[in-house]
C-alpha atoms as a PDB file:
ATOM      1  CA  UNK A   1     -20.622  10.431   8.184  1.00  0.00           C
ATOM      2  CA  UNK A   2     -17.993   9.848   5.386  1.00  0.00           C
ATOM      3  CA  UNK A   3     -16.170  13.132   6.475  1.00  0.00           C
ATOM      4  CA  UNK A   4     -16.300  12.070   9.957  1.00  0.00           C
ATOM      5  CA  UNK A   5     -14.478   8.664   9.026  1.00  0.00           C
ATOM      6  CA  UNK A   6     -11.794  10.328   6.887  1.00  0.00           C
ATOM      7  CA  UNK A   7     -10.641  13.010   9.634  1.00  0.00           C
ATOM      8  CA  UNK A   8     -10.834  11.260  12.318  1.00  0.00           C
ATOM      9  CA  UNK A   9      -7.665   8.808  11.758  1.00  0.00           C
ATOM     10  CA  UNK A  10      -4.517   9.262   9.742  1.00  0.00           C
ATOM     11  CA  UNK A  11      -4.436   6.998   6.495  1.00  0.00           C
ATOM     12  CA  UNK A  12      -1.479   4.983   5.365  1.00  0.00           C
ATOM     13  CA  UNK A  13      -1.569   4.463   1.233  1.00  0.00           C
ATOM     14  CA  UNK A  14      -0.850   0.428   0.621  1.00  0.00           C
ATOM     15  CA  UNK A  15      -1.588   0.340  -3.109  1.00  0.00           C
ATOM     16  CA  UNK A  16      -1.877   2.466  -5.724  1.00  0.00           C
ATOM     17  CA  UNK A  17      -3.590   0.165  -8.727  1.00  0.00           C
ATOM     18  CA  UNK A  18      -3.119   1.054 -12.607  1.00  0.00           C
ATOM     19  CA  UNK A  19      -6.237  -0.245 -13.826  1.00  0.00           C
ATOM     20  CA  UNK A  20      -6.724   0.804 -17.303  1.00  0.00           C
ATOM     21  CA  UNK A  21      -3.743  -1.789 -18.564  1.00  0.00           C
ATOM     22  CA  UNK A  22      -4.088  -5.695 -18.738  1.00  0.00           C
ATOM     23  CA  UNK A  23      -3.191  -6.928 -16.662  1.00  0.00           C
ATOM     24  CA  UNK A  24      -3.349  -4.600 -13.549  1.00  0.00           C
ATOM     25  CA  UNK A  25      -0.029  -3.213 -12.614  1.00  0.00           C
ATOM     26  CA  UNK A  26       0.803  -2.327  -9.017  1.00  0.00           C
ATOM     27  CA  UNK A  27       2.160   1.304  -9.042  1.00  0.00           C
ATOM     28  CA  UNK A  28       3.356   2.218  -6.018  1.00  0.00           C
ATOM     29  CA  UNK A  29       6.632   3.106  -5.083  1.00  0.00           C
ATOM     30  CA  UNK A  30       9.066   1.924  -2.329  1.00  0.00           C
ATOM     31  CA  UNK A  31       9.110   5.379  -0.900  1.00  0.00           C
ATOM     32  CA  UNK A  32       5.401   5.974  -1.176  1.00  0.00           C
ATOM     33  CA  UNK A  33       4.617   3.053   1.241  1.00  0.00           C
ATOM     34  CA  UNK A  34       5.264   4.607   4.630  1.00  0.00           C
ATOM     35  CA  UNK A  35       3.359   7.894   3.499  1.00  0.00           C
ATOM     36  CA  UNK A  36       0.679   8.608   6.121  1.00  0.00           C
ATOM     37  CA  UNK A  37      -2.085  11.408   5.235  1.00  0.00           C
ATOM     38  CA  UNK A  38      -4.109  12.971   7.454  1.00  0.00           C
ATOM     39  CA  UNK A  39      -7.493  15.001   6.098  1.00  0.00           C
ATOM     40  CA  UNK A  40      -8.386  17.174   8.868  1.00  0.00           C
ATOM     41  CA  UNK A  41     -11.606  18.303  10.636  1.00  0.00           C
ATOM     42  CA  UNK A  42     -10.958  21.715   9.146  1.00  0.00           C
ATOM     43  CA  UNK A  43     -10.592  20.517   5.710  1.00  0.00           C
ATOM     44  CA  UNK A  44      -6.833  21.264   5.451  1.00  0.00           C
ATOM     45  CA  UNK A  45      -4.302  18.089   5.122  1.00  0.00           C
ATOM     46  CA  UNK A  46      -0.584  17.199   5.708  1.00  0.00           C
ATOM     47  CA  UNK A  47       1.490  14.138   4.424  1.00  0.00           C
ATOM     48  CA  UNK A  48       3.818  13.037   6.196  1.00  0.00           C
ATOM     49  CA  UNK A  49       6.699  11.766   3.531  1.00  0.00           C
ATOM     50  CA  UNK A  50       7.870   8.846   6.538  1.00  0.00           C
ATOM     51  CA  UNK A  51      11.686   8.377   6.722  1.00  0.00           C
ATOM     52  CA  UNK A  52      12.181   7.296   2.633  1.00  0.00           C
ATOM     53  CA  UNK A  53      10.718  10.238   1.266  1.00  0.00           C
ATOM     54  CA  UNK A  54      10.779   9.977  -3.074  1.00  0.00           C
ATOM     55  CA  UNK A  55      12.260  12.546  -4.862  1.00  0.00           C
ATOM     56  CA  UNK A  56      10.329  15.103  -5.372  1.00  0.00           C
ATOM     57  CA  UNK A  57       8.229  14.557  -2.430  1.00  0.00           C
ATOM     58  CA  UNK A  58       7.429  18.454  -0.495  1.00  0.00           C
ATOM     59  CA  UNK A  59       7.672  20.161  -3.585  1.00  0.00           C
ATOM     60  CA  UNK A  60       3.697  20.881  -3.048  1.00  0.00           C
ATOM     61  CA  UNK A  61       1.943  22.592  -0.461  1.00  0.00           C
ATOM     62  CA  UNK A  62      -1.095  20.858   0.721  1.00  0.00           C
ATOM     63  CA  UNK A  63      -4.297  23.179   0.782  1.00  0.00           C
ATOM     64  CA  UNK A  64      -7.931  21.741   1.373  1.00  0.00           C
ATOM     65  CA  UNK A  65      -9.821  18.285   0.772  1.00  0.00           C
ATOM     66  CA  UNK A  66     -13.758  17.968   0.840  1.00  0.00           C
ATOM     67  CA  UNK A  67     -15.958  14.659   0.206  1.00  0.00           C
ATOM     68  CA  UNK A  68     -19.189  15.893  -1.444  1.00  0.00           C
ATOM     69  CA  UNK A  69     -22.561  15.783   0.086  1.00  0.00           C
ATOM     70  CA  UNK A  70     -23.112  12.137  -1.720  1.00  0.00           C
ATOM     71  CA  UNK A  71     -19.995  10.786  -0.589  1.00  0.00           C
ATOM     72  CA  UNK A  72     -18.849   9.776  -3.638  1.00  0.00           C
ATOM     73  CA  UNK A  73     -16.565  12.238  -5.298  1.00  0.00           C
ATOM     74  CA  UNK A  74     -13.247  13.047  -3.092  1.00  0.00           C
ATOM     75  CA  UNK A  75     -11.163  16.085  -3.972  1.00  0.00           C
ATOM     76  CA  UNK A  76      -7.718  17.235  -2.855  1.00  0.00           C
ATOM     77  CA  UNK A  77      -6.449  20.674  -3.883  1.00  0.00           C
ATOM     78  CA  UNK A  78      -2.724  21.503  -3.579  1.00  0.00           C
ATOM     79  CA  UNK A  79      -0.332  23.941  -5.079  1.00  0.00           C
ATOM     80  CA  UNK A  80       3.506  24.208  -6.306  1.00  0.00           C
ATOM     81  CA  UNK A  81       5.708  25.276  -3.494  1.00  0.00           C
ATOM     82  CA  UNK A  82       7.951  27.105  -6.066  1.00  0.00           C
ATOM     83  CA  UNK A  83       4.892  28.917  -8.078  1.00  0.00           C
ATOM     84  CA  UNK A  84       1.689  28.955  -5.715  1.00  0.00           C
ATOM     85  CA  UNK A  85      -0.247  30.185  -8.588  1.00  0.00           C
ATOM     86  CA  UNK A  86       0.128  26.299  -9.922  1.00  0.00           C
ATOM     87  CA  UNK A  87      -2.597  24.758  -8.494  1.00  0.00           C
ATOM     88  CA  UNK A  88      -3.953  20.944  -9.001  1.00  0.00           C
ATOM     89  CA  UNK A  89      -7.569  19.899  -7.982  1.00  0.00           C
ATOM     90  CA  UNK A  90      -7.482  16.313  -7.772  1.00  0.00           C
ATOM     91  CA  UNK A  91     -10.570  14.516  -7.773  1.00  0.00           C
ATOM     92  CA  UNK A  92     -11.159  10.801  -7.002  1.00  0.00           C
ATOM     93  CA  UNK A  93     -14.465   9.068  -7.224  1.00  0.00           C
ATOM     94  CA  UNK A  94     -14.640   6.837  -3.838  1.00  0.00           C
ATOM     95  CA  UNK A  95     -15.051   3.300  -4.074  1.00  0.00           C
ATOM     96  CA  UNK A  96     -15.017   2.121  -0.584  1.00  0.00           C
ATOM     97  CA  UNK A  97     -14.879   4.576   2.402  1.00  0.00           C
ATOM     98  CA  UNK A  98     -15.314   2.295   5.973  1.00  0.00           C
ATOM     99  CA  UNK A  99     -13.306   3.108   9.218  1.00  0.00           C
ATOM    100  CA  UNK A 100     -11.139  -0.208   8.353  1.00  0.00           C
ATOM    101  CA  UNK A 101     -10.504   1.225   3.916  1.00  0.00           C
ATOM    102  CA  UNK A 102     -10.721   3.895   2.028  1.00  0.00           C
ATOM    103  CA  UNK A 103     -10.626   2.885  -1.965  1.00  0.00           C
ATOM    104  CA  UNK A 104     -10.600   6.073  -4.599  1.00  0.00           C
ATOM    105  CA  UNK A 105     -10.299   6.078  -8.199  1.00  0.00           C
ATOM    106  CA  UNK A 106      -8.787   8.688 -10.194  1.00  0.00           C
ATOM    107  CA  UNK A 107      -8.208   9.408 -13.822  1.00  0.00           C
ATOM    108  CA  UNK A 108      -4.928  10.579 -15.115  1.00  0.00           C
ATOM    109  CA  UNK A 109      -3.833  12.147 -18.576  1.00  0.00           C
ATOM    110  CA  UNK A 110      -0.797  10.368 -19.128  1.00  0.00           C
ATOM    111  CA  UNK A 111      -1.656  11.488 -22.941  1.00  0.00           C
ATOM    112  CA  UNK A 112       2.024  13.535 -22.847  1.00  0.00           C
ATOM    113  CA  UNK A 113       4.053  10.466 -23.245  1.00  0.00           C
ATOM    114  CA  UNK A 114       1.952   9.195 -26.130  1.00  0.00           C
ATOM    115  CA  UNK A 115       0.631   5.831 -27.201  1.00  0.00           C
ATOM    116  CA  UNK A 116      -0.157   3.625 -25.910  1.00  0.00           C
ATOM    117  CA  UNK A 117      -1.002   6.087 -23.043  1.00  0.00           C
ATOM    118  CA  UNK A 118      -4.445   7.942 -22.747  1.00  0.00           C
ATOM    119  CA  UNK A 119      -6.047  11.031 -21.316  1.00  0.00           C
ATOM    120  CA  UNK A 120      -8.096   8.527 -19.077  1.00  0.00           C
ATOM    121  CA  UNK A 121      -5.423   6.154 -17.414  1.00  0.00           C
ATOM    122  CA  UNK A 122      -6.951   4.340 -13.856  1.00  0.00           C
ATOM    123  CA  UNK A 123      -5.553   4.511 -10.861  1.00  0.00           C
ATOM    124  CA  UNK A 124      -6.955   3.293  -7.731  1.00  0.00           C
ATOM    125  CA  UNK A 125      -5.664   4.295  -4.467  1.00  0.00           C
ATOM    126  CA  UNK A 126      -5.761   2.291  -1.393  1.00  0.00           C
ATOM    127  CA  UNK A 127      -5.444   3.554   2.107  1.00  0.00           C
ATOM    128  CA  UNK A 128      -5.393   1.764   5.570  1.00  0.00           C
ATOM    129  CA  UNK A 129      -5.457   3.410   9.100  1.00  0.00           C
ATOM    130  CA  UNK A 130      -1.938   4.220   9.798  1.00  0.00           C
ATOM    131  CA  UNK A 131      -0.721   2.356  13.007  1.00  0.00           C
END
């Protein structure tokens, strides 16, 4: 199963793809590229931050993922470390999920900074097994 493929390795993000601008811009940061996640049997996770953690990297507290019945929509619930009553629900519609990839696509609001930014930004995530 999907879940099955997802908990039982850890997952090393490689890209992180804006989309929704032409060209394509590569998004991911230097100290995002030796994060490693791993989404447990028990449907909690963990990321470990690797040795050049970014800024404001464990300011959240991971809490639960799930992949639903269809396998298609992937969501990741955390909450603010300093205010756990500030909770986000991501939720990533899965492009590719094999033991060797797993691809996810997510929508952003990036509205707040204005034009020519939209409510609907791409970003596609890539992950790898972690060695």
């Amino acid at each position: 199963s999907g879940q099955q493929v997802i908990y039982s390795r850890k997952w090393k993000l490689i890209s992180r793809m804006w989309t929704s601008v032409n060209p394509n811009v590569e998004d991911i940061k230097d100290c995002d590229k030796d994060n490693v996640f791993e989404w447990k049997r028990d449907s909690t996770y963990t990321v470990n931050f690797g040795t050049n953690p970014c800024t404001f990297d464990g300011f959240n507290v991971f809490d639960r993922w799930e992949l639903s019945e269809d396998e298609k929509i992937f969501k990741q619930t955390y909450h603010s470390l300093f205010d756990p009553s500030n909770v986000t629900v991501e939720e990533y519609r899965v492009k590719t999920l094999t033991k060797d990839k797993l691809v996810m696509e997510i929508f952003v609001d990036l509205s707040v900074f204005g034009p020519p930014y939209t409510d609907k930004e791409v970003f596609v995530y890539t992950y790898e097994p972690a060695p």
